[in-house]
Protein backbone atom coordinates (compact mmCIF):
# COMPACT_ATOMS: atom_id res chain seq x y z
CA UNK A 1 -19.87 39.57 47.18
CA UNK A 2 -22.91 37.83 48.43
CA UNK A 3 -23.34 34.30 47.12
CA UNK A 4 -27.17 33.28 46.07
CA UNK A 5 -28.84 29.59 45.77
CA UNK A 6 -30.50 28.76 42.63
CA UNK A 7 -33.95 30.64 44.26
CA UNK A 8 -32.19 33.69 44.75
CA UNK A 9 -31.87 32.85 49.04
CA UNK A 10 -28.56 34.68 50.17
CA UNK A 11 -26.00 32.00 50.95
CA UNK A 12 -23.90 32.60 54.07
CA UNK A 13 -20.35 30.86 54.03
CA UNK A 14 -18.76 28.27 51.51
CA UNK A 15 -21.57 26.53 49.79
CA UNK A 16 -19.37 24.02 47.95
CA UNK A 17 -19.34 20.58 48.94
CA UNK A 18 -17.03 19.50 51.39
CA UNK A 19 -14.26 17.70 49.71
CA UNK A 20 -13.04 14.65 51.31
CA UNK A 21 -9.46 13.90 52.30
CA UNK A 22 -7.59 10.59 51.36
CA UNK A 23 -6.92 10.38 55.02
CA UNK A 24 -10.65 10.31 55.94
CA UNK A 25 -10.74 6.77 53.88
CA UNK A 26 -8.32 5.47 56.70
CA UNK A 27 -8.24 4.79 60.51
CA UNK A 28 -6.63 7.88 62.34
CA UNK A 29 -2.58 7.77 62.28
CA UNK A 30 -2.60 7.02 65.99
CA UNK A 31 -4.69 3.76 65.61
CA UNK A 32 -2.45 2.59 62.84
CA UNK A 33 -0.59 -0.40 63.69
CA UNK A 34 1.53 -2.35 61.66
CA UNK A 35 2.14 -6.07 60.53
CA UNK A 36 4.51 -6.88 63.86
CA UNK A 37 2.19 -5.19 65.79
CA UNK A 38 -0.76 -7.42 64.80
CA UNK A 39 1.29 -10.67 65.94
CA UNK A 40 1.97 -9.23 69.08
CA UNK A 41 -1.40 -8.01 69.44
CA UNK A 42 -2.50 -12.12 68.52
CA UNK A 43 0.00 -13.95 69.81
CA UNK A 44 0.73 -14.80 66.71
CA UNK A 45 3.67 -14.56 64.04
CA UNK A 46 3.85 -12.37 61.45
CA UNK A 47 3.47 -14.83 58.82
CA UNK A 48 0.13 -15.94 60.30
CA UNK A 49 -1.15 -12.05 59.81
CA UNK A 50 -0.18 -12.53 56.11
CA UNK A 51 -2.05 -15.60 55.83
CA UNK A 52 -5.13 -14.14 57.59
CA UNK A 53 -4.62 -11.05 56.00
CA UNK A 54 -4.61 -12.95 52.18
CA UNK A 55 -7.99 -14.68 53.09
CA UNK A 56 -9.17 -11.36 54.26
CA UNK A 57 -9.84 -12.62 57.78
CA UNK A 58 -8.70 -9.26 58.84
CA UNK A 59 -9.58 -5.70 57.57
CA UNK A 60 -6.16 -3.78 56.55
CA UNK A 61 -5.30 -0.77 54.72
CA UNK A 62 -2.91 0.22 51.65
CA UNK A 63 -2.40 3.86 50.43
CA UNK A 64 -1.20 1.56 46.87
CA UNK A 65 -0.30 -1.57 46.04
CA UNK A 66 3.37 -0.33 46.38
CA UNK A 67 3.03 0.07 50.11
CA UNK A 68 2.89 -1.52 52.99
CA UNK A 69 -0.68 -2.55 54.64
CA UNK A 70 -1.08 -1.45 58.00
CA UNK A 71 -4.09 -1.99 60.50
CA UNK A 72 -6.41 -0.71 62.89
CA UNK A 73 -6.42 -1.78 66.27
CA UNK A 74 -9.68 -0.49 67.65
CA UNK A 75 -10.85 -2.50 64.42
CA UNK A 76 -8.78 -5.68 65.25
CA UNK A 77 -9.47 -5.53 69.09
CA UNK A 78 -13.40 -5.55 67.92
CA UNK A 79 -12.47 -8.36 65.64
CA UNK A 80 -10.91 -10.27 68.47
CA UNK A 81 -13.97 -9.79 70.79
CA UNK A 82 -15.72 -11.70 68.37
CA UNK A 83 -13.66 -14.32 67.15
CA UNK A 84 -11.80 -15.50 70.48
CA UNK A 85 -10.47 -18.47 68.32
CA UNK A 86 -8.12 -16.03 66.74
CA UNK A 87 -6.74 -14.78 69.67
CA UNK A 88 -3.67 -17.43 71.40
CA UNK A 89 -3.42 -17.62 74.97
């Protein structure tokens, strides 16, 4: 059955809008990296993270508020390029 635009123009394919996926919200699963990960990634310890994670120095991700944040690294490692005063050496 052919498929017709408010004009009457033949349609070809699916012309409903593309829905979007909770994951497309959310860095891919392979740049996912989680609260440890950030320390080590700092040179910092975890409870630093929390502390720059609470004054939203740092961008993180939660699917709810039942689960744990987690972070992106290509995000963070941008971050870090710009703020070298985060990073310990």
């Amino acid at each position: 059955m052919n498929k017709f635009s408010e004009k009457g123009i033949p349609v070809q394919g699916n012309s409903e809008p593309k829905k979007e996926k909770k994951d497309d919200f959310f860095p891919p699963k392979e740049d996912r990296i989680n609260l440890k990960e950030v320390a080590e990634l700092f040179g910092a310890t975890p409870q630093t993270v929390i502390n720059w994670k609470k004054k939203n120095l740092i961008p993180f991700y939660q699917i709810n508020q039942f689960s744990r944040p987690f972070y992106s690294r290509s995000q963070l490692i941008k971050l870090a390029s710009k703020n070298q005063h985060l990073i310990k050496h």
